[in-house]
PDB file of N, CA and C in Angstrom:
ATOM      1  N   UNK A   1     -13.974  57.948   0.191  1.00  0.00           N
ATOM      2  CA  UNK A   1     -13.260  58.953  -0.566  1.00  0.00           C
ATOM      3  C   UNK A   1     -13.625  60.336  -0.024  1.00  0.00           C
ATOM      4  N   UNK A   2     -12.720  60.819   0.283  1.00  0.00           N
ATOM      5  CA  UNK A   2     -13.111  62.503   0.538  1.00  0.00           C
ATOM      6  C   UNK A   2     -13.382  63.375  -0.115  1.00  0.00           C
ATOM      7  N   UNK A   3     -14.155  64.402  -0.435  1.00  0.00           N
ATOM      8  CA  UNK A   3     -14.302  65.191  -1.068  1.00  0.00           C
ATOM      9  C   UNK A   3     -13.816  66.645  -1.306  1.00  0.00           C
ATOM     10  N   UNK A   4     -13.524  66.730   0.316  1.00  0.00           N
ATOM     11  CA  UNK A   4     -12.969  68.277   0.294  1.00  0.00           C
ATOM     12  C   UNK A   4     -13.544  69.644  -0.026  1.00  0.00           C
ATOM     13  N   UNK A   5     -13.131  70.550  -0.588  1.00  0.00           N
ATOM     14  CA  UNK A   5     -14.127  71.821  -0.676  1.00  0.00           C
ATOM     15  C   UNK A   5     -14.527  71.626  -1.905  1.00  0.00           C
ATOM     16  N   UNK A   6     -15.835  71.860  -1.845  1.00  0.00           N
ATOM     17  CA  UNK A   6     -16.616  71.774  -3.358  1.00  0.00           C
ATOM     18  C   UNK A   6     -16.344  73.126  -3.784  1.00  0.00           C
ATOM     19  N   UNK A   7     -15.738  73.126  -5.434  1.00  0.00           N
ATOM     20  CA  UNK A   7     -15.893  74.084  -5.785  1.00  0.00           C
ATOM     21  C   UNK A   7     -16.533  74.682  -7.527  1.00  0.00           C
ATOM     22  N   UNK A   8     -17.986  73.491  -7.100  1.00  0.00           N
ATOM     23  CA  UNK A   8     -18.684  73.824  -8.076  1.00  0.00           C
ATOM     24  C   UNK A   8     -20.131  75.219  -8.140  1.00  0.00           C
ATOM     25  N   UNK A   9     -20.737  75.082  -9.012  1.00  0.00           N
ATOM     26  CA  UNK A   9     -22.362  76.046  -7.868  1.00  0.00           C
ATOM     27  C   UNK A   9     -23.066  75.323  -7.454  1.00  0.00           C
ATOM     28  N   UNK A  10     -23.271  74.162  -7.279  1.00  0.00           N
ATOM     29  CA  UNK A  10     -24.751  73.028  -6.535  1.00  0.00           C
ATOM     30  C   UNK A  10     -24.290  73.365  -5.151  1.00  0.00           C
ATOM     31  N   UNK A  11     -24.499  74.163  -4.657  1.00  0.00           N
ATOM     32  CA  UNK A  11     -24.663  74.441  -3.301  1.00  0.00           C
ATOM     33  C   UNK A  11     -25.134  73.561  -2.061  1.00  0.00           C
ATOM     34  N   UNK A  12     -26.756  73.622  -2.748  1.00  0.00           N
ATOM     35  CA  UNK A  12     -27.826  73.402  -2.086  1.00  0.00           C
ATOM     36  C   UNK A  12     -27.453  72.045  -1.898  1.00  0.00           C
ATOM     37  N   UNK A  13     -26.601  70.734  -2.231  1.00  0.00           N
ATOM     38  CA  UNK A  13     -26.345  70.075  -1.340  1.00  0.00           C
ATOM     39  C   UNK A  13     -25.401  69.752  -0.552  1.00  0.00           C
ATOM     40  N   UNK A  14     -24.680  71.178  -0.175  1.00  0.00           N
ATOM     41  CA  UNK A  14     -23.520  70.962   0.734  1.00  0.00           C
ATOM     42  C   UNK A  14     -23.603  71.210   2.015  1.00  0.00           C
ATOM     43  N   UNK A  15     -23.019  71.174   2.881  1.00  0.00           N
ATOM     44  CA  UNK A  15     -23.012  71.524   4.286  1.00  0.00           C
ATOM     45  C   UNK A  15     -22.402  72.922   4.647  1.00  0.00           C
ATOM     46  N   UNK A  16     -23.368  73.906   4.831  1.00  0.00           N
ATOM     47  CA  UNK A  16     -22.258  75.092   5.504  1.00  0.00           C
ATOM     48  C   UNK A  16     -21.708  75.335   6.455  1.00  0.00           C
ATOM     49  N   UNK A  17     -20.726  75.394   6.592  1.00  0.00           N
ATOM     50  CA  UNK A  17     -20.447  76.378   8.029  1.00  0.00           C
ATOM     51  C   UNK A  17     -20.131  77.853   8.076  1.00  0.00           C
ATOM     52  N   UNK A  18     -20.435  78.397   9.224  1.00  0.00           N
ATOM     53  CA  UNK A  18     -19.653  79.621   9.153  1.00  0.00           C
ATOM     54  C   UNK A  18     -19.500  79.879  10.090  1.00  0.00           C
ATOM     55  N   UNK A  19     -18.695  81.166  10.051  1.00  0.00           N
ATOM     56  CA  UNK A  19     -18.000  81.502  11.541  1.00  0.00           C
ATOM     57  C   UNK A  19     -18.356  82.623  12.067  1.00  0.00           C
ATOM     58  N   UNK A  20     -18.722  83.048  13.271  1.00  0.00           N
ATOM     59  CA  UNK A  20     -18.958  84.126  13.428  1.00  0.00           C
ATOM     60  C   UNK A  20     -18.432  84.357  15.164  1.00  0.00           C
ATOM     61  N   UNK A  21     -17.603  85.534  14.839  1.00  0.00           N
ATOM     62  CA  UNK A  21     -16.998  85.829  16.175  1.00  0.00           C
ATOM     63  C   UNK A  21     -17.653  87.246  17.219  1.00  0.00           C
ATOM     64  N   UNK A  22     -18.139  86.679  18.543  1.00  0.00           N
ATOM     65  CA  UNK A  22     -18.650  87.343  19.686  1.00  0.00           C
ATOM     66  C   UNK A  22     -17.533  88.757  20.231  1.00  0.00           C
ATOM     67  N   UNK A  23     -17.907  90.013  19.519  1.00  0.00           N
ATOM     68  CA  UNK A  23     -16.949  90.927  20.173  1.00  0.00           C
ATOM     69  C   UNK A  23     -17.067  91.351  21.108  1.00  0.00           C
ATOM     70  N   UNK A  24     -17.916  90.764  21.988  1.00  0.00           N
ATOM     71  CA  UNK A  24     -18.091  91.092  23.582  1.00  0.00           C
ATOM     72  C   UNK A  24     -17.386  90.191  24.561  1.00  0.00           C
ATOM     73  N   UNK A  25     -17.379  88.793  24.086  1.00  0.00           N
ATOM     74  CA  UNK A  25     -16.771  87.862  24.682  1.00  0.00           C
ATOM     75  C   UNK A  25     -15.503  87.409  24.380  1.00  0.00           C
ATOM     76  N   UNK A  26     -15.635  87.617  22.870  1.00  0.00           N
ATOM     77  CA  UNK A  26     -14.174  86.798  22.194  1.00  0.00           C
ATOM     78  C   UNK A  26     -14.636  85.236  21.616  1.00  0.00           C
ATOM     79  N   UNK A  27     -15.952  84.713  21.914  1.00  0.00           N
ATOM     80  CA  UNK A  27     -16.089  83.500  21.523  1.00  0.00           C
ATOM     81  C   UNK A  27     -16.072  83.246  19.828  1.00  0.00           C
ATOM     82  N   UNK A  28     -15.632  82.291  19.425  1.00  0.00           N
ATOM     83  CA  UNK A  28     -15.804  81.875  18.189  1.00  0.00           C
ATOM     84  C   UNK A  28     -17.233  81.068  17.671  1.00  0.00           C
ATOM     85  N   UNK A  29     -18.100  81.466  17.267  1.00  0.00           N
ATOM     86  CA  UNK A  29     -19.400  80.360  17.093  1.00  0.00           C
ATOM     87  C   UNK A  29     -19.283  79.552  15.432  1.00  0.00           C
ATOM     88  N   UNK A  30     -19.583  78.299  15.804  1.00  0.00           N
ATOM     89  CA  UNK A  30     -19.611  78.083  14.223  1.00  0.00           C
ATOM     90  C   UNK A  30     -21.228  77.373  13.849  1.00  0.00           C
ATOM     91  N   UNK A  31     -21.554  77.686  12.852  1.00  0.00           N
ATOM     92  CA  UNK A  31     -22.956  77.702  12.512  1.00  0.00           C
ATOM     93  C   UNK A  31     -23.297  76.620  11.473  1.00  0.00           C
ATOM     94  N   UNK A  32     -23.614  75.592  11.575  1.00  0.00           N
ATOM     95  CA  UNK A  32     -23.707  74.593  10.530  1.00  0.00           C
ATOM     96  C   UNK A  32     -25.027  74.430  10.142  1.00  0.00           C
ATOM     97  N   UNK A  33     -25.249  74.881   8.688  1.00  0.00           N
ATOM     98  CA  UNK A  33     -26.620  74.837   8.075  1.00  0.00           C
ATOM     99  C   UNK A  33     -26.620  73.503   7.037  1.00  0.00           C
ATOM    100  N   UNK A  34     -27.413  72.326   6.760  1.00  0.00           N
ATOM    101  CA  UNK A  34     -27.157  71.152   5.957  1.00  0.00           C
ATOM    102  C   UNK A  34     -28.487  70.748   5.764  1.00  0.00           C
ATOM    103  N   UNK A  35     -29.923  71.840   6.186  1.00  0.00           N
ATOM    104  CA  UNK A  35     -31.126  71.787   6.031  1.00  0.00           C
ATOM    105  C   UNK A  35     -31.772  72.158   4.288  1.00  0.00           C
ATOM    106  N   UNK A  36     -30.867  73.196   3.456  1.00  0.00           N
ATOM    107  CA  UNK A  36     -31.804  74.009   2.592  1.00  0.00           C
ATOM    108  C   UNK A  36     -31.792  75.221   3.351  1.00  0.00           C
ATOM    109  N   UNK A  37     -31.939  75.450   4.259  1.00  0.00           N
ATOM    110  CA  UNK A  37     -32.338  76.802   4.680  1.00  0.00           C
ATOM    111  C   UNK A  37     -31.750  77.945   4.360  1.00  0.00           C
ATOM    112  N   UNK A  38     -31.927  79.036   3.541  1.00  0.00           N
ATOM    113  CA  UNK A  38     -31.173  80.347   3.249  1.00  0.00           C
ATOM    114  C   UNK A  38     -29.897  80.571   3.855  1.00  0.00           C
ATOM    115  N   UNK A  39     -28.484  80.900   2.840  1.00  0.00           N
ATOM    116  CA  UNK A  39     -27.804  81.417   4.177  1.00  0.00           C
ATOM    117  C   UNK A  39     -27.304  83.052   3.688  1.00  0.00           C
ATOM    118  N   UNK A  40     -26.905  84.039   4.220  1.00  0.00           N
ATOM    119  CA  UNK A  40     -27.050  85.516   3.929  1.00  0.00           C
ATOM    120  C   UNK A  40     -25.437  85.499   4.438  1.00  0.00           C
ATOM    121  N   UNK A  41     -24.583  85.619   3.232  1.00  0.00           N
ATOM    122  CA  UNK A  41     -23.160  86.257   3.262  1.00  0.00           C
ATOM    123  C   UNK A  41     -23.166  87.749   3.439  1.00  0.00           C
ATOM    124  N   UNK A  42     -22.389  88.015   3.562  1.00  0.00           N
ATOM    125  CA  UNK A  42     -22.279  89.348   3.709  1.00  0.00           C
ATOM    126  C   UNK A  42     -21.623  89.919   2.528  1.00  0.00           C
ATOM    127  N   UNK A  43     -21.800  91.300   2.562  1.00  0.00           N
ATOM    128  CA  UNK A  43     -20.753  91.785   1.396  1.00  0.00           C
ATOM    129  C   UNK A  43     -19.470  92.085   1.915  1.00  0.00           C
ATOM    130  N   UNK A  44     -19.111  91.757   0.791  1.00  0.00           N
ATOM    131  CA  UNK A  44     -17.360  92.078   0.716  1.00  0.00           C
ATOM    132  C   UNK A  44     -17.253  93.509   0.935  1.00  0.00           C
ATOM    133  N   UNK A  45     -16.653  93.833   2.502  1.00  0.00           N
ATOM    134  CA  UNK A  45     -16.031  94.938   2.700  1.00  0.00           C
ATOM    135  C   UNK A  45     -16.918  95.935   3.910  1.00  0.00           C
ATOM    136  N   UNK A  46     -18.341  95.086   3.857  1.00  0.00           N
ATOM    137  CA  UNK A  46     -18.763  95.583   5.005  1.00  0.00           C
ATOM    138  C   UNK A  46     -19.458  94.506   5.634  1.00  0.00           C
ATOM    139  N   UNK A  47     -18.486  94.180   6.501  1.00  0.00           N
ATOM    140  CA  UNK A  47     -19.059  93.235   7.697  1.00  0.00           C
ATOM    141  C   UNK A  47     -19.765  93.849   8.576  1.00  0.00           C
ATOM    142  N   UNK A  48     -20.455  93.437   9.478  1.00  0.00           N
ATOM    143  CA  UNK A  48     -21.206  94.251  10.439  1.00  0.00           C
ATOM    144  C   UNK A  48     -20.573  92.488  11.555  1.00  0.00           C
ATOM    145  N   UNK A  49     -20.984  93.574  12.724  1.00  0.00           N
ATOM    146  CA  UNK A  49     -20.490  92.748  14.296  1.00  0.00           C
ATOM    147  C   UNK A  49     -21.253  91.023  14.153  1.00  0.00           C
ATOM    148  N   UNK A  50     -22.715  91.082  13.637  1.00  0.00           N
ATOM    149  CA  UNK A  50     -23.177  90.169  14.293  1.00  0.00           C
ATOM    150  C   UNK A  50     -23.077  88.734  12.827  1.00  0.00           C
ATOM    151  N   UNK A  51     -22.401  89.565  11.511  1.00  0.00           N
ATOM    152  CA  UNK A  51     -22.495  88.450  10.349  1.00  0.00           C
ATOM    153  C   UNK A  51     -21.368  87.477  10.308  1.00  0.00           C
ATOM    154  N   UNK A  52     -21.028  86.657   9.534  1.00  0.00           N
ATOM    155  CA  UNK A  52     -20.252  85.475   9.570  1.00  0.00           C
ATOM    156  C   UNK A  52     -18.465  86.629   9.159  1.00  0.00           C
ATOM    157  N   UNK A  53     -17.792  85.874   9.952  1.00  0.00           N
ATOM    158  CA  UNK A  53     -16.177  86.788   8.986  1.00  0.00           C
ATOM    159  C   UNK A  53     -15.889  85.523   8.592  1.00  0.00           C
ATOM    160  N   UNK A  54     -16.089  84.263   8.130  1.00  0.00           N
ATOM    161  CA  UNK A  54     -15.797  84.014   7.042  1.00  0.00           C
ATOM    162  C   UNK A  54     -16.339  82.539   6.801  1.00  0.00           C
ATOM    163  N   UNK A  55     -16.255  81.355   5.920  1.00  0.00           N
ATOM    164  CA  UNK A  55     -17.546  80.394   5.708  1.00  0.00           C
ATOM    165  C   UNK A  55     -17.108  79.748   4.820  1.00  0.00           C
ATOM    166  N   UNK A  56     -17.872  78.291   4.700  1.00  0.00           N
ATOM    167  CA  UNK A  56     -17.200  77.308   3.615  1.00  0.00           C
ATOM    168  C   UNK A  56     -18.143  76.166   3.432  1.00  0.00           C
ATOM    169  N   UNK A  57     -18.745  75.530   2.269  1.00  0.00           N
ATOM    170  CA  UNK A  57     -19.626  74.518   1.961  1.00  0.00           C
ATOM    171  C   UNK A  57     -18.535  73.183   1.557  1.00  0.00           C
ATOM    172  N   UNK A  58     -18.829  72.190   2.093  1.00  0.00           N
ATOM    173  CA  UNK A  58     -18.330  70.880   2.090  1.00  0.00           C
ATOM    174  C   UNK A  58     -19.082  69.948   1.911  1.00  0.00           C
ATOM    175  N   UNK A  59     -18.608  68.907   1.204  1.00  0.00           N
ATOM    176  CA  UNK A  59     -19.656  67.460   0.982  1.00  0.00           C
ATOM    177  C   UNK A  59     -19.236  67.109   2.419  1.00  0.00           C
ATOM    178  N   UNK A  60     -18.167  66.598   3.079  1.00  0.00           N
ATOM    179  CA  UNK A  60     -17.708  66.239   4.272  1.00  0.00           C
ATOM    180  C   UNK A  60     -18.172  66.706   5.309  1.00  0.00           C
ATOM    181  N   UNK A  61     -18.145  66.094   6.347  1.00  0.00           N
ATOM    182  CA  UNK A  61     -18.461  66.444   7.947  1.00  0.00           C
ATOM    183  C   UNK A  61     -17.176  67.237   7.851  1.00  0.00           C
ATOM    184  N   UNK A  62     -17.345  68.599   8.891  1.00  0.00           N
ATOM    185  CA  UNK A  62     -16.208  69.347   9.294  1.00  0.00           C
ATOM    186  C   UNK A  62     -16.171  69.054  10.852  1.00  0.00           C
ATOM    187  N   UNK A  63     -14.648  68.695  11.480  1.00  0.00           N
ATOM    188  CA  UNK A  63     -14.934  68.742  12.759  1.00  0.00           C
ATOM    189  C   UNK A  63     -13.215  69.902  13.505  1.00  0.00           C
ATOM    190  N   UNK A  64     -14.464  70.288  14.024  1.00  0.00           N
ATOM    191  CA  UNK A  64     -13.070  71.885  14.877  1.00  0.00           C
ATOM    192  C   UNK A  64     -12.613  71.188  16.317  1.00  0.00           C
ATOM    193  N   UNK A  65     -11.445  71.813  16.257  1.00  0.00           N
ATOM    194  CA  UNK A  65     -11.257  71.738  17.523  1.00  0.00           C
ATOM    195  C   UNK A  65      -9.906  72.551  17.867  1.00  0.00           C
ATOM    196  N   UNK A  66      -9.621  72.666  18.967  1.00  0.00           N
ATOM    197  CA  UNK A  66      -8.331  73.350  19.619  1.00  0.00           C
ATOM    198  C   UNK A  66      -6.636  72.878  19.398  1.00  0.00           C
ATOM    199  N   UNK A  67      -6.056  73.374  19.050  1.00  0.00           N
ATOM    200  CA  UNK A  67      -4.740  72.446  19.264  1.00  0.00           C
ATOM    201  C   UNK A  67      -4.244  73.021  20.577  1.00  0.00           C
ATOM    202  N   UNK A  68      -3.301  72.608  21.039  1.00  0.00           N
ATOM    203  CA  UNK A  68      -2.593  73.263  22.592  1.00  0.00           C
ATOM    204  C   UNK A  68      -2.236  75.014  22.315  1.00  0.00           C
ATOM    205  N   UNK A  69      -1.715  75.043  20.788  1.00  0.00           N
ATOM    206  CA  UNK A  69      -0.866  76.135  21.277  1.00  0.00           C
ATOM    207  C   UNK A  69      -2.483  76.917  20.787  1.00  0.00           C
ATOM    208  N   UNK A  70      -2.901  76.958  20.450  1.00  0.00           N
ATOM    209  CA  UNK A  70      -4.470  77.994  20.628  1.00  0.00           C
ATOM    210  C   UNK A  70      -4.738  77.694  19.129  1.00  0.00           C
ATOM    211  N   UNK A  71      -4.258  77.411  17.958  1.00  0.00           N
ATOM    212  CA  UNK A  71      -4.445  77.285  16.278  1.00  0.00           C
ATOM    213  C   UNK A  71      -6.337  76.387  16.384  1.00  0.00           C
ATOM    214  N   UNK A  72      -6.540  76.776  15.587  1.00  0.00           N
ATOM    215  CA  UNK A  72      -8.073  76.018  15.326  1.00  0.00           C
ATOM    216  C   UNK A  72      -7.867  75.049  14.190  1.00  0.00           C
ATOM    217  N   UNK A  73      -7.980  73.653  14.283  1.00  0.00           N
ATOM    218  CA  UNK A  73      -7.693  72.382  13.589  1.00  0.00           C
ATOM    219  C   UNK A  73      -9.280  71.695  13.317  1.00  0.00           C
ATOM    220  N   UNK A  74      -9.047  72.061  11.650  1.00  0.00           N
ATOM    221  CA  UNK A  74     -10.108  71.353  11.191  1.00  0.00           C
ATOM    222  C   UNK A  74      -9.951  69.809  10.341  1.00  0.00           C
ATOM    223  N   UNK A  75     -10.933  68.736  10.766  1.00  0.00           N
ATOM    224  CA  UNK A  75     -10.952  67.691  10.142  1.00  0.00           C
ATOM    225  C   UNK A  75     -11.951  67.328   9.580  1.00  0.00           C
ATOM    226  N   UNK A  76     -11.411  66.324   8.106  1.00  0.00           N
ATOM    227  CA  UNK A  76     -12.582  66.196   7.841  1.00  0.00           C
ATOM    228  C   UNK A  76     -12.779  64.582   7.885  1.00  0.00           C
ATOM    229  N   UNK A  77     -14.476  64.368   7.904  1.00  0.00           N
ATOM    230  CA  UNK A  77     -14.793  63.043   8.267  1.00  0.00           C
ATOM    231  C   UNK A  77     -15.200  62.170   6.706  1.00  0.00           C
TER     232      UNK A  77
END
């Protein structure tokens, strides 16, 4: 059964990801935390270069990837 986006507060046992994009390169990084370990959002309205632009906790494995025409296609496992 899938779960999809949790959208309760028990956090602490979901999987994060987030995204954070390289303005020197253009790369997209995605950051998957599923340890406990702290994660530091940013505030709304002031991003700075090096924080996440944007993020999501899932019971599910998230898996990214490319489609041809350039769109970013997420699945879940």
């Amino acid at each position: 059964m899938m779960a999809g986006f949790y959208s309760g507060t028990d956090l602490a046992t979901q999987t994060f990801y987030g995204f954070r994009l390289d303005n020197a390169t253009g790369d997209l990084n995605v950051e998957i935390i599923n340890d406990g370990s702290e994660v530091h959002i940013p505030q709304e309205g002031a991003i700075e270069a090096d924080e996440y632009k944007a993020w999501v906790w899932s019971r599910d494995t998230l898996r990214f990837q490319w489609t041809d025409n350039g769109h970013l296609l997420v699945k879940f496992l």
